[in-house]
PDB file of N, CA and C in Angstrom:
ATOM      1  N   UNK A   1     108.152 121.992  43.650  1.00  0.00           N
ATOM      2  CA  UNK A   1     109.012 121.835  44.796  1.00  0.00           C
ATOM      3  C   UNK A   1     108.203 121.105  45.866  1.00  0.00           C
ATOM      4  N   UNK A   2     109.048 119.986  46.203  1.00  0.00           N
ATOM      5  CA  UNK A   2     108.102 119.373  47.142  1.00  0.00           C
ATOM      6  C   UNK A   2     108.964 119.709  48.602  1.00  0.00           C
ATOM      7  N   UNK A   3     107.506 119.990  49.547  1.00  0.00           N
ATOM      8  CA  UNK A   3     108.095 120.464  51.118  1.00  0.00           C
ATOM      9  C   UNK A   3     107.386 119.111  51.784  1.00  0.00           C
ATOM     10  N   UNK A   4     108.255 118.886  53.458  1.00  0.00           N
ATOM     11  CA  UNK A   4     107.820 117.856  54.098  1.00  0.00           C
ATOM     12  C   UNK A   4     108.007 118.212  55.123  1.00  0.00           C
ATOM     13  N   UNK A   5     106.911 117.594  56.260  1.00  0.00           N
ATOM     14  CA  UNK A   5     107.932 117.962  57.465  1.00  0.00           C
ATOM     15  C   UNK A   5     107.342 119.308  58.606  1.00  0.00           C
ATOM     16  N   UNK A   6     107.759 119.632  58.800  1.00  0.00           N
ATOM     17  CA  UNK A   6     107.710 121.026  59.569  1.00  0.00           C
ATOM     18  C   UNK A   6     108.882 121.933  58.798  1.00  0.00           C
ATOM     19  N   UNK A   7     107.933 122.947  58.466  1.00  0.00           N
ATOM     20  CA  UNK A   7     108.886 124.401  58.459  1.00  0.00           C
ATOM     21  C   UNK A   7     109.267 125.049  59.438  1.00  0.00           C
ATOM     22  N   UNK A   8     109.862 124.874  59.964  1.00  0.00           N
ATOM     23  CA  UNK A   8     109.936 125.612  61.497  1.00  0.00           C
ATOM     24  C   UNK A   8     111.580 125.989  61.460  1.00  0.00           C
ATOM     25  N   UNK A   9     111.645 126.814  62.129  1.00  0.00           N
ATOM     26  CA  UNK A   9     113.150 127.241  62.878  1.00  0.00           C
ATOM     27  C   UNK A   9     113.898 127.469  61.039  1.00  0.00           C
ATOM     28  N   UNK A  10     115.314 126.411  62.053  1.00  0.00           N
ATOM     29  CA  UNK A  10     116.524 126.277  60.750  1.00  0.00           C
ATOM     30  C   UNK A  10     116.132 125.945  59.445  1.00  0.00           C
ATOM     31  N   UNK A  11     114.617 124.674  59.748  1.00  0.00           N
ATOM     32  CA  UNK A  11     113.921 124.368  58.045  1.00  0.00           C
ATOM     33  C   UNK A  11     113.528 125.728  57.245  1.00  0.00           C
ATOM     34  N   UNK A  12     113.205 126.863  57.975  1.00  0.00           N
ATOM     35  CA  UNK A  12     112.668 128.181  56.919  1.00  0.00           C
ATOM     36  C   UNK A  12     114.078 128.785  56.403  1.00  0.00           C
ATOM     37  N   UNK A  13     115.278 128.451  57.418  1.00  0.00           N
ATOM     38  CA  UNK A  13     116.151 128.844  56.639  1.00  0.00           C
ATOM     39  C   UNK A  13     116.380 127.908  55.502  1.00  0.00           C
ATOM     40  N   UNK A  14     116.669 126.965  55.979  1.00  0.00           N
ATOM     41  CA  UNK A  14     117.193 125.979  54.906  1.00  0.00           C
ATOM     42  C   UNK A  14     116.184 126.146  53.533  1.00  0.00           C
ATOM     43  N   UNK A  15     114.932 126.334  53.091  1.00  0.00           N
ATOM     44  CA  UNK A  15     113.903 126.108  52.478  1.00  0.00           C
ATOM     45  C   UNK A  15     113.992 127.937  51.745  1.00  0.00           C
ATOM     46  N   UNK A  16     114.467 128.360  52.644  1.00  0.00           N
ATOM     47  CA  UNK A  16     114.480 129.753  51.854  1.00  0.00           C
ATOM     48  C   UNK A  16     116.256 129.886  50.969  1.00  0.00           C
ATOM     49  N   UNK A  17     117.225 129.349  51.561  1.00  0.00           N
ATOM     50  CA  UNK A  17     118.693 128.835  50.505  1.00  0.00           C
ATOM     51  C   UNK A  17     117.917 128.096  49.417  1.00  0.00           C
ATOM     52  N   UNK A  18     117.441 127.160  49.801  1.00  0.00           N
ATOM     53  CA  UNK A  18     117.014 125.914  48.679  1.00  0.00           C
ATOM     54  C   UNK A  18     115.986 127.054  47.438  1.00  0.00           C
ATOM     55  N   UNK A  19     114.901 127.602  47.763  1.00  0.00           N
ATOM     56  CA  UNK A  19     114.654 128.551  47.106  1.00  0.00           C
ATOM     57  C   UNK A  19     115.380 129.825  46.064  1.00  0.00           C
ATOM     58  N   UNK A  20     116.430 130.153  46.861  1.00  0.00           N
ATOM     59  CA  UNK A  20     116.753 131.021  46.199  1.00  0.00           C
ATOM     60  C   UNK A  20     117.692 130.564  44.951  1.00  0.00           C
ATOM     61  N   UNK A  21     118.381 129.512  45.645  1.00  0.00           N
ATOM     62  CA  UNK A  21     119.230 128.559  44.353  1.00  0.00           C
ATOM     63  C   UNK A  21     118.301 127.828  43.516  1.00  0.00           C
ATOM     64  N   UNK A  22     116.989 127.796  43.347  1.00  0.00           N
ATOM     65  CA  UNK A  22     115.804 126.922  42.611  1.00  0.00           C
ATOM     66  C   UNK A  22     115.713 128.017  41.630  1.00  0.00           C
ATOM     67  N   UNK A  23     115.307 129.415  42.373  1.00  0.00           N
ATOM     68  CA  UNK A  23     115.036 130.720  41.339  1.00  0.00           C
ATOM     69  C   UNK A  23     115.888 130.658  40.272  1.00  0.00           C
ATOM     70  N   UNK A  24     116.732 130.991  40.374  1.00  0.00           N
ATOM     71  CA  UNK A  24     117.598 131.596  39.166  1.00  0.00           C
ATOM     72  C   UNK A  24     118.066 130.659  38.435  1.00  0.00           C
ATOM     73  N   UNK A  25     117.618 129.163  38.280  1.00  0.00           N
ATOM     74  CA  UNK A  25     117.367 128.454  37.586  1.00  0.00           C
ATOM     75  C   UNK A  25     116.235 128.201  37.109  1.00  0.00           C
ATOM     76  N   UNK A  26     115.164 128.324  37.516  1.00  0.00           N
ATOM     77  CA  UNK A  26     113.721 128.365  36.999  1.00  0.00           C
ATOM     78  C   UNK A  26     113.230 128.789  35.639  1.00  0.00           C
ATOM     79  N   UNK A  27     113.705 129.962  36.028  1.00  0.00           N
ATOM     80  CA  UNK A  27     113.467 130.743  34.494  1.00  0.00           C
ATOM     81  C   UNK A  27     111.859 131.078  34.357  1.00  0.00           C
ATOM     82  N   UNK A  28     111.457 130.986  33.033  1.00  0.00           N
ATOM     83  CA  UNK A  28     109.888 130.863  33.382  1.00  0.00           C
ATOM     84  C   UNK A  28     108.914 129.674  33.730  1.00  0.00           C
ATOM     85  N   UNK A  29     109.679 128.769  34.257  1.00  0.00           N
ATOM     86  CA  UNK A  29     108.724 127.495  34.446  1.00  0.00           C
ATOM     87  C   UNK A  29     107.701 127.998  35.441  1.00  0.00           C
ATOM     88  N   UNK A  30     106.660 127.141  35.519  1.00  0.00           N
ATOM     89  CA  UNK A  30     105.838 127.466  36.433  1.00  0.00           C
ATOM     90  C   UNK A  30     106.280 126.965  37.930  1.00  0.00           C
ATOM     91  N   UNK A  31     106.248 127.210  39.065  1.00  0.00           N
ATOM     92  CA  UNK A  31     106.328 126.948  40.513  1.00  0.00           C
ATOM     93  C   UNK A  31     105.110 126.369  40.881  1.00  0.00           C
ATOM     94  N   UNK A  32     105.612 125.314  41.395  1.00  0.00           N
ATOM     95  CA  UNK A  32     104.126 124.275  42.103  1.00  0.00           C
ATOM     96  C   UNK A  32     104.836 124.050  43.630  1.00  0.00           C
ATOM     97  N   UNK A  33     104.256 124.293  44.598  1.00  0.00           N
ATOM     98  CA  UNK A  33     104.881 124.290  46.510  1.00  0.00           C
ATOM     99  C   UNK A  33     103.813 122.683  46.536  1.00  0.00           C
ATOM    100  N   UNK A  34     104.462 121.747  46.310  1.00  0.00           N
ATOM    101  CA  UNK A  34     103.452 120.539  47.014  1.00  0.00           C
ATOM    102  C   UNK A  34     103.618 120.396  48.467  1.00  0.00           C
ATOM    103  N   UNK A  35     102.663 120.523  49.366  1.00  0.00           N
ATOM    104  CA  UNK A  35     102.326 120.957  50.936  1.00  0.00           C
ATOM    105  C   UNK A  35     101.561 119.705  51.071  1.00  0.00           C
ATOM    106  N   UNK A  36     101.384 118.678  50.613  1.00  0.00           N
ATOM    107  CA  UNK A  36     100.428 117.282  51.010  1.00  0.00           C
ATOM    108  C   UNK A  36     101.458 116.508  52.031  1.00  0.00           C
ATOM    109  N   UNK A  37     102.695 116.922  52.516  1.00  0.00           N
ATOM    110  CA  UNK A  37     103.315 116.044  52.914  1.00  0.00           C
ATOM    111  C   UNK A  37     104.115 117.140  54.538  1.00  0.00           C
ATOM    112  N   UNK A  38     103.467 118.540  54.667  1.00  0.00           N
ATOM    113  CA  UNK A  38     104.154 119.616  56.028  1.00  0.00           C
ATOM    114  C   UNK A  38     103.129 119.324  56.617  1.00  0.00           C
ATOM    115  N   UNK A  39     103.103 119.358  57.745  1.00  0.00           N
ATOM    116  CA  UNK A  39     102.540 119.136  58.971  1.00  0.00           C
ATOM    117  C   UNK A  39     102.639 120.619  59.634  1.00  0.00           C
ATOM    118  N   UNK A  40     104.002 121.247  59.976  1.00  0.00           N
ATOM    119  CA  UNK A  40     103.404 122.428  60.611  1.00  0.00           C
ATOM    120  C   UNK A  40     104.160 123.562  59.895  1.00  0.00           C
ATOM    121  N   UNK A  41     103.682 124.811  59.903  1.00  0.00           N
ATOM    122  CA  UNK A  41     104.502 126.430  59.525  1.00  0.00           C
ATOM    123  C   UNK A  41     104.218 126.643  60.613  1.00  0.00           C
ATOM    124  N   UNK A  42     105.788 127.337  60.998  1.00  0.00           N
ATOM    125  CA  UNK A  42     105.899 128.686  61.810  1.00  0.00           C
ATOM    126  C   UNK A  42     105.055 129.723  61.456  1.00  0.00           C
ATOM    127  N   UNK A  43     105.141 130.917  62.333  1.00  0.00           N
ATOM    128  CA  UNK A  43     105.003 131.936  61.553  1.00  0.00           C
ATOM    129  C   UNK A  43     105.831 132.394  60.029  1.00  0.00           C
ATOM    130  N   UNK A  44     107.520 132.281  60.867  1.00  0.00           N
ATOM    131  CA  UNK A  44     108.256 132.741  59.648  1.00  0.00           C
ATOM    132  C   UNK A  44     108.103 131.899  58.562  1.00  0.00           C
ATOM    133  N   UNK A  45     108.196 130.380  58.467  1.00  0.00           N
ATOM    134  CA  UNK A  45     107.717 129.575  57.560  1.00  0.00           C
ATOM    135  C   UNK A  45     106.571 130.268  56.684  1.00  0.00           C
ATOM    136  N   UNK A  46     105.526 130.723  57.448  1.00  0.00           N
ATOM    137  CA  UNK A  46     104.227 131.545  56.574  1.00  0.00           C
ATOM    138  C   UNK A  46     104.637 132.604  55.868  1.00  0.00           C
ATOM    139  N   UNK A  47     105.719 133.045  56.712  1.00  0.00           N
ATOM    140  CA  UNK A  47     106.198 134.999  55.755  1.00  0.00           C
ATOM    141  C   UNK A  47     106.931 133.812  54.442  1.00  0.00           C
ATOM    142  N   UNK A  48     107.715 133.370  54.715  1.00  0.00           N
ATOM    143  CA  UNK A  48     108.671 132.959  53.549  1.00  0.00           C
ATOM    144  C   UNK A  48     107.803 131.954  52.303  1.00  0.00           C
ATOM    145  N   UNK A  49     106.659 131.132  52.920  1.00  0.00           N
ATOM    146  CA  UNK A  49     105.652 130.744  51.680  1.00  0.00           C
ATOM    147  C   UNK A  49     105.054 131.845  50.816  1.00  0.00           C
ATOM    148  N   UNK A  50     104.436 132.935  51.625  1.00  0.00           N
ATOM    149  CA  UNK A  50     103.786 134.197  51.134  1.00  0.00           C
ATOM    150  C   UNK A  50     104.939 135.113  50.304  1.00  0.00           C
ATOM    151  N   UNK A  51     105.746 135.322  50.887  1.00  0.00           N
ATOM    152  CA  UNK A  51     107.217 135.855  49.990  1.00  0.00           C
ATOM    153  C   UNK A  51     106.990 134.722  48.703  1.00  0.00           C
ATOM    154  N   UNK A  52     107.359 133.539  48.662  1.00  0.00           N
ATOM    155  CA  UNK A  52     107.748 132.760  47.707  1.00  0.00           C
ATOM    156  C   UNK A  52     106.342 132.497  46.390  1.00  0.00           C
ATOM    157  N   UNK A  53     105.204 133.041  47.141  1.00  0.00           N
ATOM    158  CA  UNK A  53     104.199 132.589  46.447  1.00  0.00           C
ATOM    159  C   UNK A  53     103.492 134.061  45.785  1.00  0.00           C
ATOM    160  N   UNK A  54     103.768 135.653  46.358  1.00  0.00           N
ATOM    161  CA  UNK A  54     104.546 136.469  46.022  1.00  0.00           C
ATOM    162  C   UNK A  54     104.966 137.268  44.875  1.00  0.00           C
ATOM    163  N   UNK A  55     106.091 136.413  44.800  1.00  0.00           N
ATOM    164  CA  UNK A  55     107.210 136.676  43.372  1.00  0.00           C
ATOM    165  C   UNK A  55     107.149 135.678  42.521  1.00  0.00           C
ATOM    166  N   UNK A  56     106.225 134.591  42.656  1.00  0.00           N
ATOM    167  CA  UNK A  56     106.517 133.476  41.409  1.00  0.00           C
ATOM    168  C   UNK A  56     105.024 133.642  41.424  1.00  0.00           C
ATOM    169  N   UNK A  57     103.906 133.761  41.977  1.00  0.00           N
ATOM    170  CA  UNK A  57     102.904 133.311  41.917  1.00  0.00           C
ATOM    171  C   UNK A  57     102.532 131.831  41.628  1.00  0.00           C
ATOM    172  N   UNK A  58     103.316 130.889  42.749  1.00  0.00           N
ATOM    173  CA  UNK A  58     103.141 129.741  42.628  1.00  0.00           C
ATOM    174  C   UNK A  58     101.798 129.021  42.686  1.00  0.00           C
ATOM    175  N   UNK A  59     101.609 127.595  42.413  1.00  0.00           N
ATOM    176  CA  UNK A  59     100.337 127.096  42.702  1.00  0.00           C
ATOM    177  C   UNK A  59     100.535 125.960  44.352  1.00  0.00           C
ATOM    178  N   UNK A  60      99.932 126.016  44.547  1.00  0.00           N
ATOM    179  CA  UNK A  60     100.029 125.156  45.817  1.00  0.00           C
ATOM    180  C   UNK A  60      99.203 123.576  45.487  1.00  0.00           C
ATOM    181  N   UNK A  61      99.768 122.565  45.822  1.00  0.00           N
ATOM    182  CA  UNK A  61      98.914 121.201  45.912  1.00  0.00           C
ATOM    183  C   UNK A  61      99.059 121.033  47.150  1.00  0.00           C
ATOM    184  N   UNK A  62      97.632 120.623  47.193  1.00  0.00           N
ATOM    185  CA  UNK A  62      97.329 120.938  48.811  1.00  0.00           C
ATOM    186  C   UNK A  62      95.921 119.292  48.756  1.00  0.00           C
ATOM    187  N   UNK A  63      95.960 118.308  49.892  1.00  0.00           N
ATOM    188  CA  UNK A  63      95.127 117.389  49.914  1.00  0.00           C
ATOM    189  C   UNK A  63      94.124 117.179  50.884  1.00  0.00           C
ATOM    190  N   UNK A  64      94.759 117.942  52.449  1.00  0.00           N
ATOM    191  CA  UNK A  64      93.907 118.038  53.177  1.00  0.00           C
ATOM    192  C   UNK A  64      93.268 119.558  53.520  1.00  0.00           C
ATOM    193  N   UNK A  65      92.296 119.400  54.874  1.00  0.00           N
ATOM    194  CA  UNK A  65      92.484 120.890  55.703  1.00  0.00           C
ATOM    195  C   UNK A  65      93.493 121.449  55.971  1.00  0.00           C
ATOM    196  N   UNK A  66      94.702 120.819  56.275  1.00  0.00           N
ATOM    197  CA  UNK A  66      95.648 121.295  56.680  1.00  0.00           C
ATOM    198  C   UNK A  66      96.295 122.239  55.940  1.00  0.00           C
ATOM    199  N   UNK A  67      96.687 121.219  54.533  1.00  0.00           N
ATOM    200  CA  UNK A  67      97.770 121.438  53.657  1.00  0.00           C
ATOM    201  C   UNK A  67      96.927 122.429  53.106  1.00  0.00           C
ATOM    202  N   UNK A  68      95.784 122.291  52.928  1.00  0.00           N
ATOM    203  CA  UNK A  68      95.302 123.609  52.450  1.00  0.00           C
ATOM    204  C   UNK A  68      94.999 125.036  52.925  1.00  0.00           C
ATOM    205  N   UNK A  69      94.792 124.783  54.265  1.00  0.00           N
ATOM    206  CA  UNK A  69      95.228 125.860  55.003  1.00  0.00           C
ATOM    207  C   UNK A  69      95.957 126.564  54.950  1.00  0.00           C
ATOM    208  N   UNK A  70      97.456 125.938  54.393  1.00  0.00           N
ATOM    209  CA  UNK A  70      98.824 126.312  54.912  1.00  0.00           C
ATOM    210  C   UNK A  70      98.695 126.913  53.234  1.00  0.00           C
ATOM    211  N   UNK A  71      98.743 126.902  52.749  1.00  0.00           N
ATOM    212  CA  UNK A  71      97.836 127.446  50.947  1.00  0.00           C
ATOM    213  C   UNK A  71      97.668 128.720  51.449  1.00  0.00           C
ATOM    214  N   UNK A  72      95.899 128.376  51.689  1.00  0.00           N
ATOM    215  CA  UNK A  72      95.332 129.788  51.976  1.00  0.00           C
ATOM    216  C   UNK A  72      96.184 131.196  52.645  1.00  0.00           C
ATOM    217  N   UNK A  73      96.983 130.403  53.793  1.00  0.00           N
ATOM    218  CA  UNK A  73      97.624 131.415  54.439  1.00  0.00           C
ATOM    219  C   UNK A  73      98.469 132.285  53.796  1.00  0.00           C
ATOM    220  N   UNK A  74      99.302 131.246  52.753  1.00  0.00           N
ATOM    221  CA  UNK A  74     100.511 131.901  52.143  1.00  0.00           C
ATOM    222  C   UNK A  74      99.428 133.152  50.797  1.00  0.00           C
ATOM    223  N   UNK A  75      98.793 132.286  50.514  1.00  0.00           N
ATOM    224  CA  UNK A  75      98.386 133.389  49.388  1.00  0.00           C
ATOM    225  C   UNK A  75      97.279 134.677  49.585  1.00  0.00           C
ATOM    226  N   UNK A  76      96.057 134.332  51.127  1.00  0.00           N
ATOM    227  CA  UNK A  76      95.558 135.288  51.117  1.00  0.00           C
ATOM    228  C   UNK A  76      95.935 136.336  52.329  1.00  0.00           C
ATOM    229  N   UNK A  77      97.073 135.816  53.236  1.00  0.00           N
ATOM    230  CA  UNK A  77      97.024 136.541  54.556  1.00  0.00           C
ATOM    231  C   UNK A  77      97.346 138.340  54.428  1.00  0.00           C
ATOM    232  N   UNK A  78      97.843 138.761  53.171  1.00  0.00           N
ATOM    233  CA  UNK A  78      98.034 139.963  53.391  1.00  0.00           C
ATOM    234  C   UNK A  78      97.285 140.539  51.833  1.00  0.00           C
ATOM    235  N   UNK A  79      97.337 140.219  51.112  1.00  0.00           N
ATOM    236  CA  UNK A  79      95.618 140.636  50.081  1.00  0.00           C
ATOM    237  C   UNK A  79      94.810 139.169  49.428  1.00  0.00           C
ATOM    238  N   UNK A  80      93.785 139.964  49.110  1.00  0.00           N
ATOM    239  CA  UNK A  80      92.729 139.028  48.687  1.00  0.00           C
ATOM    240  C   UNK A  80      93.295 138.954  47.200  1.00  0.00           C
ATOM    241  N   UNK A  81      93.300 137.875  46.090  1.00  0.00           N
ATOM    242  CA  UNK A  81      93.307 136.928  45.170  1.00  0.00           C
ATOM    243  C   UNK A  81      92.670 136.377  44.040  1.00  0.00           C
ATOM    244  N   UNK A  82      91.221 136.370  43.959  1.00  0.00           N
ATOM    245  CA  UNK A  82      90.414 135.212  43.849  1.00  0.00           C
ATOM    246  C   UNK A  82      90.723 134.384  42.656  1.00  0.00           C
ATOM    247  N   UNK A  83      91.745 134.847  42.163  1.00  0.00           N
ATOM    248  CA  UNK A  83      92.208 133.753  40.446  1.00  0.00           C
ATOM    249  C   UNK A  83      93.059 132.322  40.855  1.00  0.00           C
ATOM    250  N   UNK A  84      93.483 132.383  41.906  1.00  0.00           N
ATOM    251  CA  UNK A  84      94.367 131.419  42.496  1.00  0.00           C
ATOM    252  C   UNK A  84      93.609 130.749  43.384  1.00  0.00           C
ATOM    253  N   UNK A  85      93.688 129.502  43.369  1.00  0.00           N
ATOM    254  CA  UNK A  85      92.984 128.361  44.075  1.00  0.00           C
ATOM    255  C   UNK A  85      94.245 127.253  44.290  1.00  0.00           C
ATOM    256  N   UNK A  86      93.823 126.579  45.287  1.00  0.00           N
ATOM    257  CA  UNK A  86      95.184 125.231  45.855  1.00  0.00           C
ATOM    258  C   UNK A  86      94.543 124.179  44.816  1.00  0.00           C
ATOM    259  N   UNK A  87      95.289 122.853  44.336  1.00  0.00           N
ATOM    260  CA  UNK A  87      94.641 121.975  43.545  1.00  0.00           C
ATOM    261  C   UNK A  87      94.594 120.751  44.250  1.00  0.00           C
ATOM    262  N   UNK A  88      93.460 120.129  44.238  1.00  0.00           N
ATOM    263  CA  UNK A  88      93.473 118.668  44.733  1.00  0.00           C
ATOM    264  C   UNK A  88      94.468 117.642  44.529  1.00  0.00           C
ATOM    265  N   UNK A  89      94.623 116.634  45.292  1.00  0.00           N
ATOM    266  CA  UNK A  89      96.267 115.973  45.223  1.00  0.00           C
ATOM    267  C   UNK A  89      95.871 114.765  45.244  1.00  0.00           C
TER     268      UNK A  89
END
């Protein structure tokens, strides 16, 4: 799933619809969040990456500090991890 842009405001809604209609088509594919192209998360943007990353245990592609930041946040802000890493882009 590729994100762009700012997550902010109406985008976490919109991005969390777009999500939930992605799920239940998914099935077992793997979830990849490509973040080389968001500029900013909200907070709620952060709950709803961490939710989304979560329940799928997605991978994040991530190219800069930023985008990788926005990685780190979603996957370590409420436990530690260490099998999951963001991948170079």
């Amino acid at each position: 799933m590729q994100l762009e842009g700012k997550i902010v405001g109406p985008w976490v809604d919109e991005l969390r619809r777009t999500w939930r209609d992605a799920a239940s088509s998914r099935g077992s594919k793997k979830l990849n969040l490509d973040l080389r192209d968001v500029a900013f998360v909200d907070d709620n943007g952060k709950r709803l990456l961490r939710d989304i990353y979560q329940q799928t245990n997605a991978s994040f592609i991530a190219n800069s500090p930023l985008s990788r930041y926005f990685a780190q946040e979603a996957m370590y802000s409420n436990h530690k991890n260490s099998n999951h890493d963001t991948q170079g882009g």
